[in-house]
Protein backbone atom coordinates (compact mmCIF):
# COMPACT_ATOMS: atom_id res chain seq x y z
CA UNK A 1 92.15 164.55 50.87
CA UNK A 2 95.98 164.21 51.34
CA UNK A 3 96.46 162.11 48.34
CA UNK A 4 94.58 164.33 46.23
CA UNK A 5 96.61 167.50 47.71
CA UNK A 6 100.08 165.70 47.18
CA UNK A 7 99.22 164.85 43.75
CA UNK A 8 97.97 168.08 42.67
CA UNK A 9 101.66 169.60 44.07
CA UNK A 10 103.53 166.84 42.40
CA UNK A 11 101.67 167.25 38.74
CA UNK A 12 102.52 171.34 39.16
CA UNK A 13 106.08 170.55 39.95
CA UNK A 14 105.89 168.47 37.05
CA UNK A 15 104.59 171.41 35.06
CA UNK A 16 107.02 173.92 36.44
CA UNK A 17 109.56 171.69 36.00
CA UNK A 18 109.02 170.88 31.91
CA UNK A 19 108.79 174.96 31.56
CA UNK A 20 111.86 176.23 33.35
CA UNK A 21 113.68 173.46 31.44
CA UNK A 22 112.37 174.38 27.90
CA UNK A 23 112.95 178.02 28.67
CA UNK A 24 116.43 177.56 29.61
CA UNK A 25 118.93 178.31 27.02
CA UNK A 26 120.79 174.71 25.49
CA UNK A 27 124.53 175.82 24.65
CA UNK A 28 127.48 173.01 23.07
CA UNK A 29 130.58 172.83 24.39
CA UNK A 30 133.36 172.94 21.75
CA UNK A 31 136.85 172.65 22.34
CA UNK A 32 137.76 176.33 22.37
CA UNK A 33 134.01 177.90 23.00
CA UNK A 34 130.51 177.12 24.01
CA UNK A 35 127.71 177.83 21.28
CA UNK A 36 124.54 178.89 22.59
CA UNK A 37 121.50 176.67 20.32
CA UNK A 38 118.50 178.08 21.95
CA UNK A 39 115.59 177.21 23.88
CA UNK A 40 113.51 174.00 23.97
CA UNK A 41 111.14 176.69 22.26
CA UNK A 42 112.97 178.05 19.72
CA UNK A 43 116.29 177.42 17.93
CA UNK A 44 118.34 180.22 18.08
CA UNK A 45 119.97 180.17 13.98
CA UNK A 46 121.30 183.61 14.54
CA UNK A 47 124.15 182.41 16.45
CA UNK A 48 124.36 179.39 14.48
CA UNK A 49 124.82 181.78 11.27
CA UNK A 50 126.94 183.97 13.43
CA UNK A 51 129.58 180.73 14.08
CA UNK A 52 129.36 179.67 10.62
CA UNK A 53 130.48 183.24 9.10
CA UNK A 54 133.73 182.89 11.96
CA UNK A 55 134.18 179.25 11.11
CA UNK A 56 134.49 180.24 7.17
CA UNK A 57 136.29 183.53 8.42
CA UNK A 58 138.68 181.50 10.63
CA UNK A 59 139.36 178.86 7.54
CA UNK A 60 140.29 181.70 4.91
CA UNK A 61 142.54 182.75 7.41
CA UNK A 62 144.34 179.73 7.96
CA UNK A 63 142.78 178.75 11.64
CA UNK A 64 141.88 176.08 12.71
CA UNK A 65 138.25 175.66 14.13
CA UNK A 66 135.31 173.43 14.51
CA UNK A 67 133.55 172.95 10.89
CA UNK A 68 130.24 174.36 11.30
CA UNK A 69 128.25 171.23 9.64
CA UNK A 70 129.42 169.75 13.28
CA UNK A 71 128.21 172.65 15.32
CA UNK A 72 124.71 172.58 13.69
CA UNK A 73 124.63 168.79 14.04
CA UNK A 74 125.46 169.00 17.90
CA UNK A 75 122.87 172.17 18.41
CA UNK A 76 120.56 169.99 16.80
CA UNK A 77 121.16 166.89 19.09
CA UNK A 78 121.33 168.59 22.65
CA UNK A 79 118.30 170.59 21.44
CA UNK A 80 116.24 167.86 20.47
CA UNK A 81 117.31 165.77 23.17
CA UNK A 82 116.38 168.72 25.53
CA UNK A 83 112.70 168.88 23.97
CA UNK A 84 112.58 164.95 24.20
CA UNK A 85 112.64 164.80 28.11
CA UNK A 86 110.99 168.37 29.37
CA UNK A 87 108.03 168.29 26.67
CA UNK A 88 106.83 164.82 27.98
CA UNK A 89 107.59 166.15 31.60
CA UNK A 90 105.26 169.15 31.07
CA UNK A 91 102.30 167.33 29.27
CA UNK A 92 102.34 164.86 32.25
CA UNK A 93 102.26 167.86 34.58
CA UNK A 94 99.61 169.75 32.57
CA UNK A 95 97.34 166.54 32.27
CA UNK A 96 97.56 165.69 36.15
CA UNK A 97 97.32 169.32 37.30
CA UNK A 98 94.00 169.37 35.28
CA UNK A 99 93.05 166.06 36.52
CA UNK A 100 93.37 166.89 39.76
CA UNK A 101 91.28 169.87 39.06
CA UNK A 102 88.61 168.28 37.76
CA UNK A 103 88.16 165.90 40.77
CA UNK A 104 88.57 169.26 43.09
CA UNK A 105 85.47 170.90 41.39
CA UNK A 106 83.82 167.05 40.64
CA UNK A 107 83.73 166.66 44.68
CA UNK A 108 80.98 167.70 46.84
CA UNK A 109 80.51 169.00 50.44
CA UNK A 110 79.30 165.98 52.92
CA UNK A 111 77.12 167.56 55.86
């Protein structure tokens, strides 16, 4: 009964786990500011557009700033990187939380 307990609690941590980290927000870290990309859900292309409009701003001005072909690349890599670790985390959390379930409700009384 103690097995089946601890796994149950180990395949919801799992769960809990893969959601909290595709709901948190994945920002880059440029040299003079941080770009928020969005969630393991969702890619957030407002901001995205928002930094390329500065980037083209800052260039017609004569400043110097990181091209925005870079800043979509990198937003692109820590997202998918983000959704290659916590999707496989929650599908292994989902599957053993309902496996666990199933031999809960598959087990009858002895008496």
């Amino acid at each position: 009964m103690k097995g089946r307990v601890l796994f149950a609690l180990l395949a919801g941590a799992l769960l809990v786990t893969g959601v909290v980290c595709l709901a948190l927000p994945v920002a880059v870290d440029l040299s003079r500011s941080t770009v928020t990309c969005g969630t393991g859900f969702s890619t957030d292309t407002e901001r995205l557009e928002l930094f390329t409009r500065a980037g083209e701003l800052n260039r017609e001005l004569g400043v110097s700033s990181a091209p925005p072909a870079a800043v979509e690349f990198a937003c692109e890599d820590a997202l998918m990187i983000r959704r290659l670790w916590a999707w496989p985390l929650l599908g292994l959390g989902a599957i053993g939380l309902l496996s666990a379930l199933a031999r809960f409700r598959g087990r009858r009384p002895t008496g």
